[in-house]
C-alpha atoms as a PDB file:
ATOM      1  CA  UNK A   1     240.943 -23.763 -43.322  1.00  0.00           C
ATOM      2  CA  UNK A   2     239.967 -25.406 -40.234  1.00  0.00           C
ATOM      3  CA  UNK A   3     236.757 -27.134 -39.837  1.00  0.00           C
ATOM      4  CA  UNK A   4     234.849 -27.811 -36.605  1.00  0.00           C
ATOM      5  CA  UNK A   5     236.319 -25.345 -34.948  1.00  0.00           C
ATOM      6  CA  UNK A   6     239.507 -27.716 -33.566  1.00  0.00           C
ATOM      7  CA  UNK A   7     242.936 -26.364 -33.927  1.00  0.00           C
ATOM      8  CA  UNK A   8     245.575 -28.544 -36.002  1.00  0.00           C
ATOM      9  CA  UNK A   9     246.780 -29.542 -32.733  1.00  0.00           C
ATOM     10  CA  UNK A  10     243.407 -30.185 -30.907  1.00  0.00           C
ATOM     11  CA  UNK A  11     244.605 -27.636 -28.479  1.00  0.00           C
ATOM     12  CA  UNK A  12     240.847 -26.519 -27.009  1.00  0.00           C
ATOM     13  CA  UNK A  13     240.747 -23.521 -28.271  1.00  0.00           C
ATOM     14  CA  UNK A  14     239.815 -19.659 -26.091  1.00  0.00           C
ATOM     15  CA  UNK A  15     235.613 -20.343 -26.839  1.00  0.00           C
ATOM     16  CA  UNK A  16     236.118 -24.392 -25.581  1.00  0.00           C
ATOM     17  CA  UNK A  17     238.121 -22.684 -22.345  1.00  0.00           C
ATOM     18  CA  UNK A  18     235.354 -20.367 -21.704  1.00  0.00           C
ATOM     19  CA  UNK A  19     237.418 -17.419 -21.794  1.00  0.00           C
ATOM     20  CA  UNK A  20     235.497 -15.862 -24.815  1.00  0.00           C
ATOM     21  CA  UNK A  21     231.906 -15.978 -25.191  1.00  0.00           C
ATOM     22  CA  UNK A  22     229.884 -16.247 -28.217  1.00  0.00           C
ATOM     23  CA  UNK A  23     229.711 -12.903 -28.807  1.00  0.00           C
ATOM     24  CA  UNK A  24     233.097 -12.539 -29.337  1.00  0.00           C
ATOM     25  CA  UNK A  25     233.177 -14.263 -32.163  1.00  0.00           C
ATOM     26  CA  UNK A  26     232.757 -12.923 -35.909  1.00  0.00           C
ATOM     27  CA  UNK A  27     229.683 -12.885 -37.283  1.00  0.00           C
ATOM     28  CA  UNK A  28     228.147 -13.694 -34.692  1.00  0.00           C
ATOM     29  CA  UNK A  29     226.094 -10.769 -34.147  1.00  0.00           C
ATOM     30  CA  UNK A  30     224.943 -10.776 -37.548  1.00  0.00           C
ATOM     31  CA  UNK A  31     223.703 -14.686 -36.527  1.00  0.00           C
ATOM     32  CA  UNK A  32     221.842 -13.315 -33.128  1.00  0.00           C
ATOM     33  CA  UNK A  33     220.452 -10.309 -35.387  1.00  0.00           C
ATOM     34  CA  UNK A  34     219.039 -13.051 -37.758  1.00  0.00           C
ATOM     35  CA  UNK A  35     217.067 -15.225 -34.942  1.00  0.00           C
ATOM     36  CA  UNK A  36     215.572 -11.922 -33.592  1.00  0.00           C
ATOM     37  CA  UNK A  37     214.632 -10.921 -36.666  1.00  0.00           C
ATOM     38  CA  UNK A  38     213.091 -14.635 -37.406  1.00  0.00           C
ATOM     39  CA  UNK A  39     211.251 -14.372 -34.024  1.00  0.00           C
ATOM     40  CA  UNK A  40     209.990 -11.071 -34.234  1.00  0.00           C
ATOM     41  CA  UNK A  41     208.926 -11.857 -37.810  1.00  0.00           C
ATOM     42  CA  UNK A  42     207.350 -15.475 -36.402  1.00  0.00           C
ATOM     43  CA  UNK A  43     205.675 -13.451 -33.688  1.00  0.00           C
ATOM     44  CA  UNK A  44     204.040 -10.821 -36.221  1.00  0.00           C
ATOM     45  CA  UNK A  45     202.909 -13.659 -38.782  1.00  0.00           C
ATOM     46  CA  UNK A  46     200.745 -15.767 -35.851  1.00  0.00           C
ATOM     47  CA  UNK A  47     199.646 -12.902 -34.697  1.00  0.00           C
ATOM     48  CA  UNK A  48     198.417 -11.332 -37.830  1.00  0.00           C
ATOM     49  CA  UNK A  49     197.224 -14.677 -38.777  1.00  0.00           C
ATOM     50  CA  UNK A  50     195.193 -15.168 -35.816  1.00  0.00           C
ATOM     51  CA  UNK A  51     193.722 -11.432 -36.150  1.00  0.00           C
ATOM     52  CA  UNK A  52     192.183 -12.085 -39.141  1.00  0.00           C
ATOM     53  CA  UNK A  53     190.606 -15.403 -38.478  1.00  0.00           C
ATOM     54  CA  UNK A  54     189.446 -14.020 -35.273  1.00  0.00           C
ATOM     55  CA  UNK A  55     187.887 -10.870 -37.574  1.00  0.00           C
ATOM     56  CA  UNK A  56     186.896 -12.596 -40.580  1.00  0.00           C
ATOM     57  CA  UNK A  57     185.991 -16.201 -39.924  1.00  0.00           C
ATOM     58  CA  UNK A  58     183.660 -16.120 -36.969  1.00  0.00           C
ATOM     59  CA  UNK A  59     182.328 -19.138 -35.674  1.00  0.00           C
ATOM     60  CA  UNK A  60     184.073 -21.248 -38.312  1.00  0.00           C
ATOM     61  CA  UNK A  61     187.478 -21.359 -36.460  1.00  0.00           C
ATOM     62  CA  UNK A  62     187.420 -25.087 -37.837  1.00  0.00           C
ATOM     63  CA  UNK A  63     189.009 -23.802 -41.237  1.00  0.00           C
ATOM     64  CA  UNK A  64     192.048 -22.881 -39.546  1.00  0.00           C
ATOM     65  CA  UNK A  65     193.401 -26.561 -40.820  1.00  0.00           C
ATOM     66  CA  UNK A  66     192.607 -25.308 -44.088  1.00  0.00           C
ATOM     67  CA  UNK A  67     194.918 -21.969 -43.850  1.00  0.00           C
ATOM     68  CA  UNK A  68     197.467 -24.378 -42.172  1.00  0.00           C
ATOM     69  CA  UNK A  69     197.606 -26.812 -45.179  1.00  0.00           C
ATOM     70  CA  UNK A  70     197.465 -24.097 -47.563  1.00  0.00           C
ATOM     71  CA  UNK A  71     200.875 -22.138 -45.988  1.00  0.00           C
ATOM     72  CA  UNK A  72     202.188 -24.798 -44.336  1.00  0.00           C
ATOM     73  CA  UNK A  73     205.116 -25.080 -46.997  1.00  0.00           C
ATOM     74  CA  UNK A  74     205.472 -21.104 -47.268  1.00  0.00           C
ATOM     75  CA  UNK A  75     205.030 -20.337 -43.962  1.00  0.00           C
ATOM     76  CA  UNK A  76     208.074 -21.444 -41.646  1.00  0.00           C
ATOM     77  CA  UNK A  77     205.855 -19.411 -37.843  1.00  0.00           C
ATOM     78  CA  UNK A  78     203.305 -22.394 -38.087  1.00  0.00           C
ATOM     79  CA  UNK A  79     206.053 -24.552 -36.848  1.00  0.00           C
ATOM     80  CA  UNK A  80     207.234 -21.797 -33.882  1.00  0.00           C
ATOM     81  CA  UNK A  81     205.945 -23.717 -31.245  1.00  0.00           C
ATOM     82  CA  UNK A  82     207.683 -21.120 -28.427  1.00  0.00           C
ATOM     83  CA  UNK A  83     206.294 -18.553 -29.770  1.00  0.00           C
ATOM     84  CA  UNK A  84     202.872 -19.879 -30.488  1.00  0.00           C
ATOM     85  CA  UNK A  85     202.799 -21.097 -26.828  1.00  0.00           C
ATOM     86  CA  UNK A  86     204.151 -17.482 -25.685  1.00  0.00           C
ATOM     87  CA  UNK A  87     201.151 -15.865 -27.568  1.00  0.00           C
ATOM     88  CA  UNK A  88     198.983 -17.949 -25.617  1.00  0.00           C
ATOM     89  CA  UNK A  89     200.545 -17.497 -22.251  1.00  0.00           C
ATOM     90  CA  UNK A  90     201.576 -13.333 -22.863  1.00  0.00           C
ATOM     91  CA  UNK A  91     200.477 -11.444 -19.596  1.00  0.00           C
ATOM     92  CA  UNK A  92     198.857 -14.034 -18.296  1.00  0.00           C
ATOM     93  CA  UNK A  93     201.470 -14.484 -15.009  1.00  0.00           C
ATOM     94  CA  UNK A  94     202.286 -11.387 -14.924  1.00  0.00           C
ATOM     95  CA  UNK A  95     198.983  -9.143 -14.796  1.00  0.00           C
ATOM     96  CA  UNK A  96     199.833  -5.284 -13.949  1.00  0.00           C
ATOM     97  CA  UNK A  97     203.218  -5.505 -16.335  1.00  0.00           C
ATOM     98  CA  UNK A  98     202.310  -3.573 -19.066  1.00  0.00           C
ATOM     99  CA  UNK A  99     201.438  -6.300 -21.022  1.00  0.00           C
ATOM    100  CA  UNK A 100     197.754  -6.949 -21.930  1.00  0.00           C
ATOM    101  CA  UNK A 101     197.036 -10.948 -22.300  1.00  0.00           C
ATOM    102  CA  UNK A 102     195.639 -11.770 -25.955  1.00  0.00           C
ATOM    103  CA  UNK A 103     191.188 -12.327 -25.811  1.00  0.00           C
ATOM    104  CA  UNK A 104     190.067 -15.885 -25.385  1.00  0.00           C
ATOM    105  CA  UNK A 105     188.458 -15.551 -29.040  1.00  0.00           C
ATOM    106  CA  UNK A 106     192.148 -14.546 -30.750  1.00  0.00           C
ATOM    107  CA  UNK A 107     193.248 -17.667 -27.999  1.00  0.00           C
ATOM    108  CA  UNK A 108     191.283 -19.794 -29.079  1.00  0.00           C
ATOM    109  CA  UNK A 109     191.736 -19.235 -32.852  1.00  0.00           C
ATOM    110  CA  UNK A 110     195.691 -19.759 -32.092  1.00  0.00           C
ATOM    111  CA  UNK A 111     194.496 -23.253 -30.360  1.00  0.00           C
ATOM    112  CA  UNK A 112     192.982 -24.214 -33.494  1.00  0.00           C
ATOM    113  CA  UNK A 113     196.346 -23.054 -35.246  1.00  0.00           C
ATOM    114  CA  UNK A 114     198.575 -25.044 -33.158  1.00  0.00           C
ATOM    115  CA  UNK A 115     195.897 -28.161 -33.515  1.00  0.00           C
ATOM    116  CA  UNK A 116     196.033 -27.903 -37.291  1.00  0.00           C
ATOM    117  CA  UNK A 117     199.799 -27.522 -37.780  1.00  0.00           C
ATOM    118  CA  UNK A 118     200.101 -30.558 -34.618  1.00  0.00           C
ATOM    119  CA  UNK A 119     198.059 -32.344 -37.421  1.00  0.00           C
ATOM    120  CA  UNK A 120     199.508 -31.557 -40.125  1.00  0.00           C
ATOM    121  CA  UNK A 121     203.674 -32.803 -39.023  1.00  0.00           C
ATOM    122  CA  UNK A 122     202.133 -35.893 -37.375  1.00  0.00           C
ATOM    123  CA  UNK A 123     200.627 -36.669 -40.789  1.00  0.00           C
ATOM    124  CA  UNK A 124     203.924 -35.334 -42.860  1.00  0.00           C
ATOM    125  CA  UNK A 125     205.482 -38.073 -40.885  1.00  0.00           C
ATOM    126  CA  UNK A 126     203.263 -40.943 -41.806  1.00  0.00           C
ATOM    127  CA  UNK A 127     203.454 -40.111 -45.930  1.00  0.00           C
ATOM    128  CA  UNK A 128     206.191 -38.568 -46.872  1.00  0.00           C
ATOM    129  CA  UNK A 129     210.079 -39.894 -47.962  1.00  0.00           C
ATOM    130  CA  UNK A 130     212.659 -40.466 -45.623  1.00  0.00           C
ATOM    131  CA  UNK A 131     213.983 -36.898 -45.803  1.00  0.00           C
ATOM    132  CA  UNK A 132     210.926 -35.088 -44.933  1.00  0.00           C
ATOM    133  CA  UNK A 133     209.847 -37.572 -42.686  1.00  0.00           C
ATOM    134  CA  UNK A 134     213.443 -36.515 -40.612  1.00  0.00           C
ATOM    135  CA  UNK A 135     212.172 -33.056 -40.785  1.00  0.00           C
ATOM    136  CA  UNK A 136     209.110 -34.155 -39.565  1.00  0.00           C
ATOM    137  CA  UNK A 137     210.609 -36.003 -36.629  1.00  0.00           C
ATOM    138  CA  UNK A 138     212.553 -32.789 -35.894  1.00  0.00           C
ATOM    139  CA  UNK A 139     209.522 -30.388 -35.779  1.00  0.00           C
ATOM    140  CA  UNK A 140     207.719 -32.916 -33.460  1.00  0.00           C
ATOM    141  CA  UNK A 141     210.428 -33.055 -30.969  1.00  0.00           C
ATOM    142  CA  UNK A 142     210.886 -29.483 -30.897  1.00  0.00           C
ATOM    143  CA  UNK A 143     207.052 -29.281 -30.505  1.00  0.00           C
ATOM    144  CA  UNK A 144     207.077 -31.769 -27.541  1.00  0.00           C
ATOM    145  CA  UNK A 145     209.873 -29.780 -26.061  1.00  0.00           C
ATOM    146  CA  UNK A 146     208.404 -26.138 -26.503  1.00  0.00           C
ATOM    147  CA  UNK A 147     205.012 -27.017 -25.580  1.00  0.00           C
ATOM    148  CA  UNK A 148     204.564 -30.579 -23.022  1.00  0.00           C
ATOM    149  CA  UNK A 149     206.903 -28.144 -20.358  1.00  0.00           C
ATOM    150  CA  UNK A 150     204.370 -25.341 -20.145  1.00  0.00           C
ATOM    151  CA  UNK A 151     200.883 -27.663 -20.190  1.00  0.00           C
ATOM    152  CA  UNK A 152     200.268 -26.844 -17.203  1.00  0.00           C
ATOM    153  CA  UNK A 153     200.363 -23.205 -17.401  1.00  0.00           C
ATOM    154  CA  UNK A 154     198.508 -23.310 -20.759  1.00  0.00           C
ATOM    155  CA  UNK A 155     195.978 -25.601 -19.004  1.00  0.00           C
ATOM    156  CA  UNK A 156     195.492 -23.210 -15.901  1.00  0.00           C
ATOM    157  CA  UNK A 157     195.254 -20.390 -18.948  1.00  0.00           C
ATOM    158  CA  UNK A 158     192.186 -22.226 -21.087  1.00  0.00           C
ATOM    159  CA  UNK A 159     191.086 -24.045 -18.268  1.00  0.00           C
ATOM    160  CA  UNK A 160     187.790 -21.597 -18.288  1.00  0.00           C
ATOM    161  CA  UNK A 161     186.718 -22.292 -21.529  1.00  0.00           C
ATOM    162  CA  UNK A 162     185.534 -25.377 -22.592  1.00  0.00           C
ATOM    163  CA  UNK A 163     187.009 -24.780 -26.335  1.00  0.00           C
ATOM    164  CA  UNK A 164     190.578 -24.348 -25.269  1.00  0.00           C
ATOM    165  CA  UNK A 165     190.867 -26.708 -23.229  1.00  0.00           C
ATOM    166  CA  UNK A 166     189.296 -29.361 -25.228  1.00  0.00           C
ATOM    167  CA  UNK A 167     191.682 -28.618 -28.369  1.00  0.00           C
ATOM    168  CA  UNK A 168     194.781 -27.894 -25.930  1.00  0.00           C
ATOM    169  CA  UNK A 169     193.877 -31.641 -24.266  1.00  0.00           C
ATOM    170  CA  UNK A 170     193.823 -32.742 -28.416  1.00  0.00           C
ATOM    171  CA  UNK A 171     197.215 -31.250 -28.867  1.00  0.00           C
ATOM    172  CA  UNK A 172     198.558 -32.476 -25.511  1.00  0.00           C
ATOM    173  CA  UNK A 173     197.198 -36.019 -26.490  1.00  0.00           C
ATOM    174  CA  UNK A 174     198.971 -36.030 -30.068  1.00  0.00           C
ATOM    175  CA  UNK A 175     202.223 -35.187 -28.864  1.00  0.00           C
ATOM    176  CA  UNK A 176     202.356 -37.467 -25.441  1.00  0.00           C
ATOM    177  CA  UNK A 177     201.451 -40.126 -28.296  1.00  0.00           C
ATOM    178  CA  UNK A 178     203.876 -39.216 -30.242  1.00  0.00           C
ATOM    179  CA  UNK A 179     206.846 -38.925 -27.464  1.00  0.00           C
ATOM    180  CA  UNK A 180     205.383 -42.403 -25.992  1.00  0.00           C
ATOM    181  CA  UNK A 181     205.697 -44.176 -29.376  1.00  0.00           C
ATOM    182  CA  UNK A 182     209.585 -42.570 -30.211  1.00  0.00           C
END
């Protein structure tokens, strides 16, 4: 059984020539299936999530670091940064497409979402062992690198709410912090 992917010969194989693509290989599909399924699944959790904060917990969005802590473990979407910052951004550049952009109360009850779970791996990193501090390190870069890019749409987007923008500019300052100090 070959492992790697090289050949016993370390020919490059017909995928490292770029005469196949990824598709082409087995299983494949099934592996493509899976991270649509994942997304699609991440996409329905935030949003039911921030549905029934925005109907049941009113002007206490504040708890939302509570919900966080309590799921954070069982809960894999409150570390989908893309598709937390897609939520926020959804018909917002493209107005007239079909696609209505989310209210600024179910926005700013993701905000307080994406603060929380911010929170939560910055402090995962601090106190825990050295193998879930790695995971920690690994959900803050991939939170640096799904959400620092689009700032300053997501500014532009909360910019007219004082709310937003103050938690976004929280967010924004943990994870500059956090890419300055690594």
């Amino acid at each position: 059984m070959r492992r790697g992917g090289a050949r016993p010969d370390d020919r490059p194989t017909a995928l490292d020539e770029g005469e196949m693509e990824p598709g082409d290989v087995p299983g494949s599909e099934i592996r493509g299936a899976d991270v649509v399924r994942e997304l699609y699944n991440s996409e329905t959790s935030l949003s039911m999530l921030v549905e029934y904060l925005d109907n049941y917990v009113g002007d206490n969005l504040r708890i939302a670091d509570r919900v966080v802590c309590a799921f954070w473990g069982r809960a894999p979407a409150l570390a989908h940064w893309g598709t937390m910052v897609n939520l926020c951004l959804v018909g917002e550049g493209e107005r007239g497409s079909g696609v209505d952009p989310i209210n600024p109360r179910q926005r700013l009850a993701l905000l307080y979402v994406m603060e929380a779970a911010v929170r939560r791996v910055r402090e995962d990193l601090h106190h825990l062992r050295l193998a879930e501090k790695e995971a920690a390190v690994v959900k803050l870069n991939d939170a640096c690198s799904h959400i620092i890019p689009e700032l300053p749409r997501l500014l532009e987007v909360c910019r007219p709410e004082e709310h937003q923008s103050l938690l976004l500019s929280h967010v924004c300052k943990m994870l500059i912090e956090y890419a300055v100090e690594n």
